[in-house]
Structure formats: structure tokens, C-alpha cells
Protein backbone atom coordinates (compact mmCIF):
# COMPACT_ATOMS: atom_id res chain seq x y z
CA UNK A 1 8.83 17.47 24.13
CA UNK A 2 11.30 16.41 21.74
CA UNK A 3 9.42 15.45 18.68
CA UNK A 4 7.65 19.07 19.61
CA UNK A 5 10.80 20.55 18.91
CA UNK A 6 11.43 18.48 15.52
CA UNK A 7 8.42 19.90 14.26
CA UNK A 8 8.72 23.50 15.20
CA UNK A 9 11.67 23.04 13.32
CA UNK A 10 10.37 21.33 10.37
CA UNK A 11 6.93 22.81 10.04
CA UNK A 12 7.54 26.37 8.35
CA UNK A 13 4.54 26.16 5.54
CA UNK A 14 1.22 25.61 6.19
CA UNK A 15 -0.22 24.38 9.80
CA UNK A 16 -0.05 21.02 10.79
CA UNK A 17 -2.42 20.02 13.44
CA UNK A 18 -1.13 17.21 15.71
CA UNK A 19 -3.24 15.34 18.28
CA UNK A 20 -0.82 12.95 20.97
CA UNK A 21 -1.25 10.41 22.69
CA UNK A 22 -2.41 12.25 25.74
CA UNK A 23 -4.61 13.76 24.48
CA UNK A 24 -3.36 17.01 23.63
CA UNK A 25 -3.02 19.00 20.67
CA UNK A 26 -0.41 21.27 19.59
CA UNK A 27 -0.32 23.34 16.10
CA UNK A 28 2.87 23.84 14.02
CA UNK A 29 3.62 25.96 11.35
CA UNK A 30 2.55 29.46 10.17
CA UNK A 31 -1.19 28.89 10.95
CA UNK A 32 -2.42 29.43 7.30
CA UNK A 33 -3.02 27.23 4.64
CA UNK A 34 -2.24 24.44 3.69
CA UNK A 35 -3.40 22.50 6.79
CA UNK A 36 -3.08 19.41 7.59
CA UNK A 37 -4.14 17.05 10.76
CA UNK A 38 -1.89 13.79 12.13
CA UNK A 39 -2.92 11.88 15.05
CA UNK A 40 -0.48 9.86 17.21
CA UNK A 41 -1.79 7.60 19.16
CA UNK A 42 1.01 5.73 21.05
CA UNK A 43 4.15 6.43 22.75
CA UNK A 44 6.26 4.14 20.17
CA UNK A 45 5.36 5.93 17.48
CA UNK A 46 6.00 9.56 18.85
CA UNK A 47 9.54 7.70 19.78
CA UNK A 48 9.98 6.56 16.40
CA UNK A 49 9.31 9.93 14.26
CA UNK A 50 11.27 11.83 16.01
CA UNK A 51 14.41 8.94 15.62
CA UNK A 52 13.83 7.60 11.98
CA UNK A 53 10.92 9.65 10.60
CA UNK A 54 11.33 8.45 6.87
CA UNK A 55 10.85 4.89 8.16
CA UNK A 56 8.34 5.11 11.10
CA UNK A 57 5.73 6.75 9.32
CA UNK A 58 4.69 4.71 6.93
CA UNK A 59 5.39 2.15 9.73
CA UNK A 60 2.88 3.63 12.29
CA UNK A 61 0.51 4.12 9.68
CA UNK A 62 0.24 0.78 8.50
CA UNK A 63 -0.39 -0.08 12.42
CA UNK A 64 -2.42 2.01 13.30
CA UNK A 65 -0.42 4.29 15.53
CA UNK A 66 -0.83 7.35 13.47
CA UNK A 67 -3.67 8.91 11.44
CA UNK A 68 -4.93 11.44 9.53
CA UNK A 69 -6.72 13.46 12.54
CA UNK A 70 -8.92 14.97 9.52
CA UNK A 71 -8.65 15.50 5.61
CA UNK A 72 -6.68 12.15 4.23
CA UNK A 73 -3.67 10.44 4.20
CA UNK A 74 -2.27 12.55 1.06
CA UNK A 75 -3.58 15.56 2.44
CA UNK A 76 -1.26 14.66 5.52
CA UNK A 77 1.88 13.30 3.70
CA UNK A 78 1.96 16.40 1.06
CA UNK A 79 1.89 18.50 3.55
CA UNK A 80 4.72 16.73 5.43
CA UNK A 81 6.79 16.40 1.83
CA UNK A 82 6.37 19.75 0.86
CA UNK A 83 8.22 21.01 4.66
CA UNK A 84 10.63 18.51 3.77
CA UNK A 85 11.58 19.64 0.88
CA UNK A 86 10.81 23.45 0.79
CA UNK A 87 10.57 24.40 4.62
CA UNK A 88 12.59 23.71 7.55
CA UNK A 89 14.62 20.45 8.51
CA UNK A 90 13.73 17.26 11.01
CA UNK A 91 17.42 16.97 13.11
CA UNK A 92 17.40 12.62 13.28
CA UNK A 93 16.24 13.00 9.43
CA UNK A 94 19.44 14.78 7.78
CA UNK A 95 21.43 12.16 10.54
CA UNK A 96 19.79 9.01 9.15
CA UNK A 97 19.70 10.47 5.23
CA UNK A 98 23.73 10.18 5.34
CA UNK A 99 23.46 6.97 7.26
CA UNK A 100 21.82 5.77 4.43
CA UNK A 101 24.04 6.97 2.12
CA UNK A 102 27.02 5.24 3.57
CA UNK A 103 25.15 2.08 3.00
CA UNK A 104 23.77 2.24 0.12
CA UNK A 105 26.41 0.47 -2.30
CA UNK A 106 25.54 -2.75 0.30
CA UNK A 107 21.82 -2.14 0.34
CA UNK A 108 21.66 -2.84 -3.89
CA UNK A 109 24.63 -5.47 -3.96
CA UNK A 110 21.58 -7.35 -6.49
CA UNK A 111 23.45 -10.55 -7.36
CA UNK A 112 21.08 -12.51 -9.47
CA UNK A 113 19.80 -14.67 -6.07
CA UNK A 114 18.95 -11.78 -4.30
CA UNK A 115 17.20 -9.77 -7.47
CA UNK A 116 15.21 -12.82 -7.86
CA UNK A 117 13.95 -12.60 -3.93
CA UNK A 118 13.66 -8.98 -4.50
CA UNK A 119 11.35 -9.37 -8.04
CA UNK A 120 9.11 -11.84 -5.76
CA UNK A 121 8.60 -9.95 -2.50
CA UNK A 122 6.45 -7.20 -4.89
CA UNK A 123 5.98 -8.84 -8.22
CA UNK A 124 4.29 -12.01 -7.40
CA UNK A 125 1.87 -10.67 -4.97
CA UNK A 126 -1.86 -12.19 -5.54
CA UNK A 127 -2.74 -10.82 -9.66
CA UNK A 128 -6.35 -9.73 -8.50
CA UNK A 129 -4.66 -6.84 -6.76
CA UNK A 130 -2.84 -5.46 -10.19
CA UNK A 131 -5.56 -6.33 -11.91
CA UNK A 132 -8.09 -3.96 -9.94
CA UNK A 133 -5.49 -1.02 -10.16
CA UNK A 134 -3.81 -1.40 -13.41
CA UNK A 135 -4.72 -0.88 -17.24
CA UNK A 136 -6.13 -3.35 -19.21
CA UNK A 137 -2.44 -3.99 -20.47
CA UNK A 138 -1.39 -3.97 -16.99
CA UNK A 139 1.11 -1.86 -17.53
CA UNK A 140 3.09 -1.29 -14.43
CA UNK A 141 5.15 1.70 -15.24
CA UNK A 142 4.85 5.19 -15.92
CA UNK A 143 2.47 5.72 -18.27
CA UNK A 144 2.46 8.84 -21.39
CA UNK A 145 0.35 11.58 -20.62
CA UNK A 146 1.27 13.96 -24.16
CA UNK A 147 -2.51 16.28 -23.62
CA UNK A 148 -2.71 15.66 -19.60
CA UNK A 149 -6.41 14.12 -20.02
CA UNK A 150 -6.18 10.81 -21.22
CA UNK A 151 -7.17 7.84 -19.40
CA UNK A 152 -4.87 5.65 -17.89
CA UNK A 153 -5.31 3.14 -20.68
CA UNK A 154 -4.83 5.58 -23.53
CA UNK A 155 -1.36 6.62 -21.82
CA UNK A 156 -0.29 3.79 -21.40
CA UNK A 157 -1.16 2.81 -24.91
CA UNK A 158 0.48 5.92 -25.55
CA UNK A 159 3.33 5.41 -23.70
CA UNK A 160 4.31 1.94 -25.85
CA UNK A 161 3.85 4.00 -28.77
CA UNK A 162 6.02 6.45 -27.82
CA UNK A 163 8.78 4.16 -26.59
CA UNK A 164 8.31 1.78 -29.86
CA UNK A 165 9.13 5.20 -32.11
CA UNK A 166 12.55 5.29 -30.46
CA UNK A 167 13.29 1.67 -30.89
CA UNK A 168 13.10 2.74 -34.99
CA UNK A 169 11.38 -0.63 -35.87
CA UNK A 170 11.59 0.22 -39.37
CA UNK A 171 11.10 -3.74 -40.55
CA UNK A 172 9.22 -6.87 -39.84
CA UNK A 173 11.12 -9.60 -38.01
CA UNK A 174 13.64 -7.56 -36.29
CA UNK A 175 14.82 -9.43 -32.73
CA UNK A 176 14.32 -7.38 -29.83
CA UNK A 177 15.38 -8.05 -26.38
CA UNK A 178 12.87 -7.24 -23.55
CA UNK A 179 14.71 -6.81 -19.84
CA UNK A 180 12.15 -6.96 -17.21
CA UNK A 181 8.85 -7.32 -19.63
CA UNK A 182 6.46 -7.23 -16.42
CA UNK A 183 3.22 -9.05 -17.93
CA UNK A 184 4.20 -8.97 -21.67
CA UNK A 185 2.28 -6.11 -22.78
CA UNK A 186 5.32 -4.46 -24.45
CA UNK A 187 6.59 -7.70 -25.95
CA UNK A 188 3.31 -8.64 -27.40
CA UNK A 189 2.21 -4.72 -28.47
CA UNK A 190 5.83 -4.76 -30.35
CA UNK A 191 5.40 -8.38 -31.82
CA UNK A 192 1.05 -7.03 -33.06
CA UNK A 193 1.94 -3.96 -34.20
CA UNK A 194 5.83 -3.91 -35.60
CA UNK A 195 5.88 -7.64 -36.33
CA UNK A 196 8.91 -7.66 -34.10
CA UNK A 197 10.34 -11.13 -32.91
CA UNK A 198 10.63 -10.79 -29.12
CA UNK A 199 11.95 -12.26 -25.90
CA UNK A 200 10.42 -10.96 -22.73
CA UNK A 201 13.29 -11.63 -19.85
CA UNK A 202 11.20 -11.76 -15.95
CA UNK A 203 12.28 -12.78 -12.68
CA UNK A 204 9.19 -13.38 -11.54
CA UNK A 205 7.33 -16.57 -11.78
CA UNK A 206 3.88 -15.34 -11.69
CA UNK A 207 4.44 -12.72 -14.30
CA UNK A 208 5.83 -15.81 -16.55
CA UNK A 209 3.19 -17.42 -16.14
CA UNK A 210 0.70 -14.72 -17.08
CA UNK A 211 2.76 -13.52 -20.42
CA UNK A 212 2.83 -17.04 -21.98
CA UNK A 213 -0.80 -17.82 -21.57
CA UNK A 214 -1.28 -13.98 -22.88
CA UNK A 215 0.84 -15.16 -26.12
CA UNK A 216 -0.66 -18.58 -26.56
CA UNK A 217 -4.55 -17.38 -26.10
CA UNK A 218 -3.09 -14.39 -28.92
CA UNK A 219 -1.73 -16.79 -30.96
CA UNK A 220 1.90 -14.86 -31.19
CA UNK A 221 3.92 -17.89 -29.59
CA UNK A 222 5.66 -18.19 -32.79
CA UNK A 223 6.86 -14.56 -32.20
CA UNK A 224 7.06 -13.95 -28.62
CA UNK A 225 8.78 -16.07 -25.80
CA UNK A 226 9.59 -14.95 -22.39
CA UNK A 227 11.77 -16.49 -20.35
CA UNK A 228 12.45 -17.00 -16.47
CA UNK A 229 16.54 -15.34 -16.73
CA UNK A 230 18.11 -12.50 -15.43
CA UNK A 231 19.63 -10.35 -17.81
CA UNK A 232 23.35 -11.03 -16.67
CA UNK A 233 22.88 -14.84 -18.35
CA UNK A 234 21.48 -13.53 -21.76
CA UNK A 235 23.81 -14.19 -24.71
CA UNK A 236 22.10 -14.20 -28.51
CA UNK A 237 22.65 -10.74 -30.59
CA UNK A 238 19.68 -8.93 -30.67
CA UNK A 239 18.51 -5.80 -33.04
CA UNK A 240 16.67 -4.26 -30.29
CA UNK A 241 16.70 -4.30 -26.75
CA UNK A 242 13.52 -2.61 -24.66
CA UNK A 243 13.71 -2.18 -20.88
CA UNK A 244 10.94 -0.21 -19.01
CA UNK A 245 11.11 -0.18 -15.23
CA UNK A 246 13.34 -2.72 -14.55
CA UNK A 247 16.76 -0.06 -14.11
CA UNK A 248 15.34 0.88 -10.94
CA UNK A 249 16.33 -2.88 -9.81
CA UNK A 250 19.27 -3.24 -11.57
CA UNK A 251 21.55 -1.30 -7.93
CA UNK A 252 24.27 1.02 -8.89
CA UNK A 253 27.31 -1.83 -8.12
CA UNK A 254 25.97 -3.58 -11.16
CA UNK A 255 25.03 -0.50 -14.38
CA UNK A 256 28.65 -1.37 -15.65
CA UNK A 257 27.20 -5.13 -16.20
CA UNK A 258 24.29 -4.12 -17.41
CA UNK A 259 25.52 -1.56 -19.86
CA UNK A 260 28.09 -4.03 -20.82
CA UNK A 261 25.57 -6.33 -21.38
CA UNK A 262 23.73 -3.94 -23.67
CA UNK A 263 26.50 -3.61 -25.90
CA UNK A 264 27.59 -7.11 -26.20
CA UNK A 265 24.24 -8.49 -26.90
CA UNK A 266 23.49 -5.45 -29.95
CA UNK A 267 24.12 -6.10 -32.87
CA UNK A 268 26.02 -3.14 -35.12
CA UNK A 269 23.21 -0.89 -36.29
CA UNK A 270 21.24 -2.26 -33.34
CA UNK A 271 19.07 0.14 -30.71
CA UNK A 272 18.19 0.49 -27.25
CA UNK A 273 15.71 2.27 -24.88
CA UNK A 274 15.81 2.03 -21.45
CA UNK A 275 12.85 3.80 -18.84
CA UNK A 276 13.34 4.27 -15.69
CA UNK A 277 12.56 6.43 -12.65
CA UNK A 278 15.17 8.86 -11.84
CA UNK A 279 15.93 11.86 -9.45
CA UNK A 280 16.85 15.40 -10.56
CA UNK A 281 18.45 16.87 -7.78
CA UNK A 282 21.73 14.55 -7.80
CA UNK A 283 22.12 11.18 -6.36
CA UNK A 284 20.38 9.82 -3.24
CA UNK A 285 19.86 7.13 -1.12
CA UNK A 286 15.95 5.05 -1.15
CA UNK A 287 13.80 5.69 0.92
CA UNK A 288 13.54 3.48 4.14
CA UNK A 289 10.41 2.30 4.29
CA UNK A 290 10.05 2.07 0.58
CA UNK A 291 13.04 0.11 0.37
CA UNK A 292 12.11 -2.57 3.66
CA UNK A 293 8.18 -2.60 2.32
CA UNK A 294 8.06 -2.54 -1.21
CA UNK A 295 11.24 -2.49 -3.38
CA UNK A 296 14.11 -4.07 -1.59
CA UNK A 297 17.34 -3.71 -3.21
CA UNK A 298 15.62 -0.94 -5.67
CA UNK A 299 16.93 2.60 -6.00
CA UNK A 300 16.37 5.56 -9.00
CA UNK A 301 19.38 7.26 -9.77
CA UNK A 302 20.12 10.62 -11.49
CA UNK A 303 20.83 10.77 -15.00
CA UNK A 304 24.49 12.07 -14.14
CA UNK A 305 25.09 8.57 -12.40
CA UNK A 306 24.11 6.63 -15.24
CA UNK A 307 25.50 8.52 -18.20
CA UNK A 308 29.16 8.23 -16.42
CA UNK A 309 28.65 4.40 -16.82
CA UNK A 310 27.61 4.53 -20.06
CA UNK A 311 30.28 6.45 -21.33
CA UNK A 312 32.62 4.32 -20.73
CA UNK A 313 30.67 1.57 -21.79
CA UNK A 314 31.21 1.74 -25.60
CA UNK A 315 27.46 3.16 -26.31
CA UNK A 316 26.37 6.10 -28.00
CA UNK A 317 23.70 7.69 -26.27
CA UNK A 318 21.75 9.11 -29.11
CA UNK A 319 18.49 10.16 -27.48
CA UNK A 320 17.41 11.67 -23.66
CA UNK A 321 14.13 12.63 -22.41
CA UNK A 322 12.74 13.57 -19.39
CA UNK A 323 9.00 12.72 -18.07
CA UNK A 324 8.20 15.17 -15.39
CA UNK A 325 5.30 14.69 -14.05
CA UNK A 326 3.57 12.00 -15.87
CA UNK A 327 4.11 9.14 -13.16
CA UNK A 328 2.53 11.43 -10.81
CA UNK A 329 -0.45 11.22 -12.96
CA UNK A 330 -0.26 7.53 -13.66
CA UNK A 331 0.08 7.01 -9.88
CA UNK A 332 -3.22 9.15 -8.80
CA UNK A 333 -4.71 6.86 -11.22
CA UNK A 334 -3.64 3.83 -9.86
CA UNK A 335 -4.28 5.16 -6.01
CA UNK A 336 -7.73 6.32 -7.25
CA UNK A 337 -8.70 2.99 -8.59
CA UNK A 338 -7.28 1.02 -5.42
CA UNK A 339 -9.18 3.44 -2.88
CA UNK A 340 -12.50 2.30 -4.90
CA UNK A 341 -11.42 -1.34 -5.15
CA UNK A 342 -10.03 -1.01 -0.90
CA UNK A 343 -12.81 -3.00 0.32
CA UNK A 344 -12.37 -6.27 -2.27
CA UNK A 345 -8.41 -6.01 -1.79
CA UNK A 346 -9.21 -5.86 2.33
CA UNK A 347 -10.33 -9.41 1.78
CA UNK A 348 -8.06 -10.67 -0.37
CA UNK A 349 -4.91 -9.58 2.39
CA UNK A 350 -5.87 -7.69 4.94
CA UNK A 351 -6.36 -3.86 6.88
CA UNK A 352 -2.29 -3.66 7.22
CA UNK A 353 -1.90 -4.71 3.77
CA UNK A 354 -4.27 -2.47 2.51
CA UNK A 355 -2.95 0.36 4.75
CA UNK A 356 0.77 -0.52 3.22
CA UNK A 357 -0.16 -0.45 -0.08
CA UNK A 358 -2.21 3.06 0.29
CA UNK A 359 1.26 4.73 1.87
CA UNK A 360 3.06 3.24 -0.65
CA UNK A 361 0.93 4.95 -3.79
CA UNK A 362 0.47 8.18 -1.93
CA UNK A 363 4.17 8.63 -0.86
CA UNK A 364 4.99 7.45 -4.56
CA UNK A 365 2.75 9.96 -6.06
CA UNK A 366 4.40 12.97 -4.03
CA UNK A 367 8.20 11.84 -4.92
CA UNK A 368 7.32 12.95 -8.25
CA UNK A 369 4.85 16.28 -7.18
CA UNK A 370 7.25 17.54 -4.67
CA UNK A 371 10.32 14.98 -4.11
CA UNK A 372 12.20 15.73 -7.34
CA UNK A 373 11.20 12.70 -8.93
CA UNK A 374 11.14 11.98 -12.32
CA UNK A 375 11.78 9.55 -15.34
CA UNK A 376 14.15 9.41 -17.71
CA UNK A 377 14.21 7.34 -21.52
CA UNK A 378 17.63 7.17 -22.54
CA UNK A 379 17.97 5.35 -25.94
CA UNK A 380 21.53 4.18 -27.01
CA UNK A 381 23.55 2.65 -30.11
CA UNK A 382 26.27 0.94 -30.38
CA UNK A 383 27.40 2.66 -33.88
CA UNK A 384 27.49 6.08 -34.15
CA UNK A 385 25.24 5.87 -37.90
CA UNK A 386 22.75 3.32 -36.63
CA UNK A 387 19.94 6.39 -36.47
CA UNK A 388 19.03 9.02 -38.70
CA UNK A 389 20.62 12.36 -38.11
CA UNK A 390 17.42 13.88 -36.66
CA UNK A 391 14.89 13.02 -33.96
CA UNK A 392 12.19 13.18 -36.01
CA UNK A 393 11.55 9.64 -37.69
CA UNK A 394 10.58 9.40 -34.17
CA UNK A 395 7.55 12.04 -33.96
CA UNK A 396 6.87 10.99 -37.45
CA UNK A 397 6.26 6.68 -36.34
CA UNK A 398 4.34 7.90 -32.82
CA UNK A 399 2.01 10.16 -34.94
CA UNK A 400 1.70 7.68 -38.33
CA UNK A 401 0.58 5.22 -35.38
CA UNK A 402 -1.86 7.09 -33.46
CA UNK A 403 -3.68 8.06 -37.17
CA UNK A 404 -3.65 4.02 -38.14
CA UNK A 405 -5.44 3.56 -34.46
CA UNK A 406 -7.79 6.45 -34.87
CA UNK A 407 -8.92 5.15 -38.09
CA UNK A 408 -9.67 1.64 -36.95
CA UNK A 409 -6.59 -0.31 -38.72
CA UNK A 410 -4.25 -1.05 -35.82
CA UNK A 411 -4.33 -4.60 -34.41
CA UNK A 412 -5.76 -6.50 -31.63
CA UNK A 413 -4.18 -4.12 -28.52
CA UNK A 414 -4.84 -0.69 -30.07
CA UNK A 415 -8.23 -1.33 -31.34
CA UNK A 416 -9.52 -3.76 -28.73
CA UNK A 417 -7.64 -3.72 -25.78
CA UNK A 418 -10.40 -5.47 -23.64
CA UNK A 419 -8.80 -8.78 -25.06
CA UNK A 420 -5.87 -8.06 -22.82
CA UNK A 421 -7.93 -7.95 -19.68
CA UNK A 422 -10.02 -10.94 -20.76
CA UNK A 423 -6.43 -12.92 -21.54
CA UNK A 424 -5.16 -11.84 -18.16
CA UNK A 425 -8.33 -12.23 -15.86
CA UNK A 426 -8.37 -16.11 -17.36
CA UNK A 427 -4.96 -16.46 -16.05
CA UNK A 428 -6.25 -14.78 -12.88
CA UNK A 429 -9.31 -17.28 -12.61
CA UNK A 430 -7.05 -20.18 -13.24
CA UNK A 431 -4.46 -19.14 -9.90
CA UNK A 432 -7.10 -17.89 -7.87
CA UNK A 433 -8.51 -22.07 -7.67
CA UNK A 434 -4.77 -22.93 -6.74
CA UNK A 435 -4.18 -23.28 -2.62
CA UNK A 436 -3.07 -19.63 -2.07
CA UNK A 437 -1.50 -18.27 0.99
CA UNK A 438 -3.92 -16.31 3.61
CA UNK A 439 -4.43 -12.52 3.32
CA UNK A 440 -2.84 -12.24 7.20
CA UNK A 441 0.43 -14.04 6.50
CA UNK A 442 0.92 -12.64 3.30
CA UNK A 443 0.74 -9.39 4.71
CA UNK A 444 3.44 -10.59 7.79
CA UNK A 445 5.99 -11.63 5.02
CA UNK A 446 6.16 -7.97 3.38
């Protein structure tokens, strides 16, 4: 009777069909479209969404308890965001949303122990699974979607482009700093292309391992190292510094230290960019589930919450740009090439796993569609006449790129890119004959 009344009150567009576990169904909403189906098929979980909806969906889902009655999970969800967001209001919701709040400054104290645990619990799960879902770069960020119809590996080629145009590599040998350089596909497209000199900073082990066979079998070890260090211990001056989803980890206690860092570590006509996911409609707390499931200790803040750090950090922020909806795009991508690898992932963890890991992209995808959702690339100096006057040595690099691609000049990652896969599916065959843990425990510990 209760959770009835949440949804009367919640439900105001579209019709959402909902099947309980007596058997009975009940219809919320205005009756028209969209429409949408849930099943609930236990008493726990009709306890739980009316208590801590945020949380106990994607919990019940990943146990089975609830359902998509008919249609699929993301025609289910989006209909559930979009009343979130644009119709009524669920009562335990707006309770547990300032809970959260109240907590948050303790949920993202990320000390450099606890980012490490954090970078492992997603970062180092089996490589199979990012290989199956990613680009052949694996790049695991938002990609760059400039027309709307490129495939996921030309935006995310596109995407490095765009990012390297704002870094203003204007000469060979420049030192750049990579924070958080996932798999090395930045590091090494920057060292190919720009003839950059780069250090790739990870906290994850199995990404390490990955980016320095990637740079030995490409034969740019004399130009590209990556390290296992968190950013906080970094000391050398740097031209350059590059982060790309790695903010998101950073936890708001810490952006004076990391700003700080920034500037310390540039040298005077030096540049950075930093990409990350942000929020548009002010700050916020993370979601629940996302935050216990996938990214513990992760948040994405508003623009407004990072600028007032960096202004009093000493930087010049030269440069802001806002992404709408191209993660949205890189994220049906990704969901639409895990749905047709579901089966082969199935045996590599397990049903649960798989059933995480589905929420996970589909709840993703609609943060950015109908959440608010979006990224930001903020590029900073630390002198005010580091960068030309203009923005447009920056449209002029991208597009002076894309022709040298298009006419078959570029190097190894622009005009071949299957050398990336090959470099990281070697890697992959190498751990895969280690003693791995089993698909059922792996999926216990998340």
C-alpha cells in the first residue's frame, strides 16, 4: 500500500505498469505513452523501493527481485528517470538525497590508500571484459562525437585529437604529465603523433601492466613511461599536464591539492586540460548504488564547484567547454557492444555480474539523457600569455590533424589502430594463463 502511494506520487508521465509479488497489477501514471512495465517479485524489494529507491533498484535488479515485466531494462529505468526528474517526487527519495548530502564530504575523504582500493574495485576487473566493450584504444572515457555518426573508434580518435589541440603541442619533446592515463592510449597517441615525452600516472596495477607492454611492443619506451603513483607524490616540472576521467576520483576535500598540484608541477608557459564528468544543475551528492557498486569514493561535480577552487589556486583558466550529450552516445555504444558480448562475459563472472554491469551502463547512459549530466574540459595556465589570444590555434591543430589522417600520413594509431587491439589482446592472452579469481567470487567482492 505504501510503495502504491510513492508511485501515484511519482508517476505523472507516461504509464508504468507494475506487477507485485502477489500477483497483482496496478497501473500508474497518465495511461499514455511512454509505457513502461516493472515486475517485483519479493516482499524485500517492494520494502526497499519504497525506503531507499536510488539504492534498491539497481540492487533488486542485480538479484533478481525486480524486472522488466516487458520492453527492457532502459525502457524501464528512462521511464523511471524521466518522473524523477520532470514529474512528480518519491517521499523516502528527497529524505535520503539530503542524507546523502550531509555525508558526502566523508564519503570522498580519497587519501591516497583508499583511492588506490577505490581505482582497483573497478579498474582491475578481468581485461577481457573492457576489451569486448571498449575501442580498439580502449578508451574509457567520453568519447567526441563532432557529426553525431561516427563510430565509437573514430570518436574516440576524435576525442584525443580534440583534447591534444588544447594542450597547444606546438614542438617535439615537450614533457607532459598524464594523471590517471587508464591504458596509455593518450600517452602513447601524444608521444606518435606530437612527439611529446610523456608520463602516464595509474593507480591501478593491471592498467600498468597493460600500458608498458603497449609502449615496449610500440617501441616508444624511450618516450613514454607510466608509473604506479598517485598524483599527490608527483614532483618534476612538466610543460603539459593531461587528465581525462580521473577528476571524477579525485573527492571534493582534495581539488585544492590537486589544483595546487597543477600549478606547482607547470612550468611558466606550461598548459593543462582536465576532462571530466560534471553536473549542470548545481552540486549533488552520487548516486547510491553507483557509488557502493561501481565507483566508490567517486563523485562529478558542477563546474561552479571547481572553478571556486581554481581561482584561488593561482591558475588561469583560459579555456571551458561543455560536452552535452556525447557520453550518452559513447555509453549506448559501450551498452550495445556488452549486450552482444552478455553471453561470453556471463562466463567469465557470472548472471549478477552481468546484471550489475548492464544497470550500471543503462543508468549511466540516462544521467546524461535526462539526469543533467554532462562533461566539462577545462584547460588552465599558469601565466596569463602562455596561449595565443584566440581559441583558434585550437580548431586550426584538430582540423590540420584530421586532413594528415584522411590523407594516409598520420602514424601508427590514426592510420592503423588495429595495432592497439592486437598490443592489448597480447597482454590479455598473457593474464588470462595466470591463476585468476572465479567469476562467482569476483562478483561477491563488488
Amino acid at each position: 500500500m505504501f510503495l502504491e502511494a510513492a508511485l501515484s506520487r511519482l508517476i505523472k508521465i507516461g504509464t508504468l505498469t507494475v506487477t507485485f509479488p502477489d500477483g497483482s497489477t496496478r497501473s500508474f501514471g497518465t495511461g499514455a505513452e511512454p509505457r513502461a512495465a516493472m515486475k517485483i517479485n519479493t516482499t524485500r524489494a517492494k520494502r526497499r523501493l519504497l525506503l531507499n529507491p536510488a539504492l534498491a533498484l539497481g540492487e533488486a535488479y542485480m538479484d533478481g527481485e525486480v524486472e522488466p515485466a516487458s520492453g527492457d531494462l532502459f525502457q524501464m529505468v528512462d521511464l523511471l528517470a524521466l518522473n524523477m526528474m520532470e514529474g512528480g517526487s518519491h517521499p523516502f527519495e528527497k529524505l535520503m538525497e539530503k542524507v546523502r548530502w550531509l555525508r558526502r564530504n566523508l564519503d570522498q575523504l580519497n587519501f591516497a590508500g583508499r583511492s588506490k582500493r577505490n581505482v582497483a574495485h573497478h579498474y582491475d576487473l578481468d581485461a577481457r571484459l573492457y576489451s569486448l566493450m571498449l575501442d580498439e584504444d580502449r578508451q574509457y572515457s567520453c568519447a567526441y562525437f563532432p557529426v553525431g555518426d561516427e563510430t565509437l573508434d573514430e570518436a574516440q580518435l576524435k576525442k584525443k585529437r580534440h583534447i591534444a589541440s588544447k594542450l597547444m603541442l606546438d614542438r617535439p619533446g615537450l614533457e607532459v604529465l598524464d594523471i590517471g592515463c587508464g591504458w596509455g592510449g593518450m600517452a602513447l597517441y601524444l608521444a606518435r603523433e606530437f612527439g611529446a615525452r610523456v608520463t602516464g600516472l595509474t593507480l591501478s596495477e593491471e592498467q600498468l601492466l597493460a600500458a608498458r607492454a603497449r609502449a615496449k611492443d610500440a617501441g616508444l619506451e624511450h618516450m613514454v613511461t607510466f608509473e604506479l603513483l598517485d598524483y599527490r607524490s608527483w614532483t618534476r616540472p612538466v610543460d603539459r599536464v593531461v587528465s581525462v576521467g580521473m577528476f571524477e576520483h579525485v573527492g571534493i576535500n582534495h581539488y585544492k591539492t590537486f589544483f595546487d598540484k597543477i600549478r606547482s608541477v607547470l612550468k611558466e608557459d606550461g598548459v593543462a586540460l582536465i576532462h571530466a564528468i560534471g553536473r549542470a544543475d548545481g552540486p549533488g551528492s552520487t548516486n547510491p548504488w553507483i557509488a557502493k557498486y561501481i565507483f566508490p569514493g567517486g563523485y562529478s561535480p558542477a563546474v561552479s564547484e571547481v572553478l571556486s577552487v581554481v581561482e584561488k589556486s593561482g591558475l588561469w583558466t583560459t579555456d571551458i567547454e561543455i560536452l552535452r550529450l556525447h557520453y550518452a552516445k559513447t555509453l549506448e555504444q559501450w551498452r550495445d557492444r556488452f549486450m552482444k558480448n552478455r553471453s561470453t562475459l556471463a562466463k567469465l563472472y557470472d548472471e549478477r555480474f552481468c546484471r550489475m554491469f548492464e544497470f550500471y551502463l543503462v543508468g549511466s547512459e540516462l544521467a546524461f539523457r535526462r539526469m543533467g549530466h554532462m562533461n566539462w574540459q577545462l584547460q588552465l595556465t599558469k601565466n596569463v600569455s602562455a596561449l595565443p589570444l584566440a581559441r583558434d590555434y585550437m580548431v586550426d591543430i584538430e582540423r590540420a590533424r584530421a586532413v594528415i589522417a584522411e590523407q594516409g600520413k598520420a602514424g601508427p594509431i590514426e592510420a592503423a589502430s588495429a595495432r592497439a587491439r592486437r598490443d592489448l589482446t597480447l597482454h590479455d592472452e598473457r593474464k588470462s594463463r595466470q591463476p585468476n579469481q572465479s567469476g562467482a567470487e569476483s562478483s561477491r567482492n563488488l
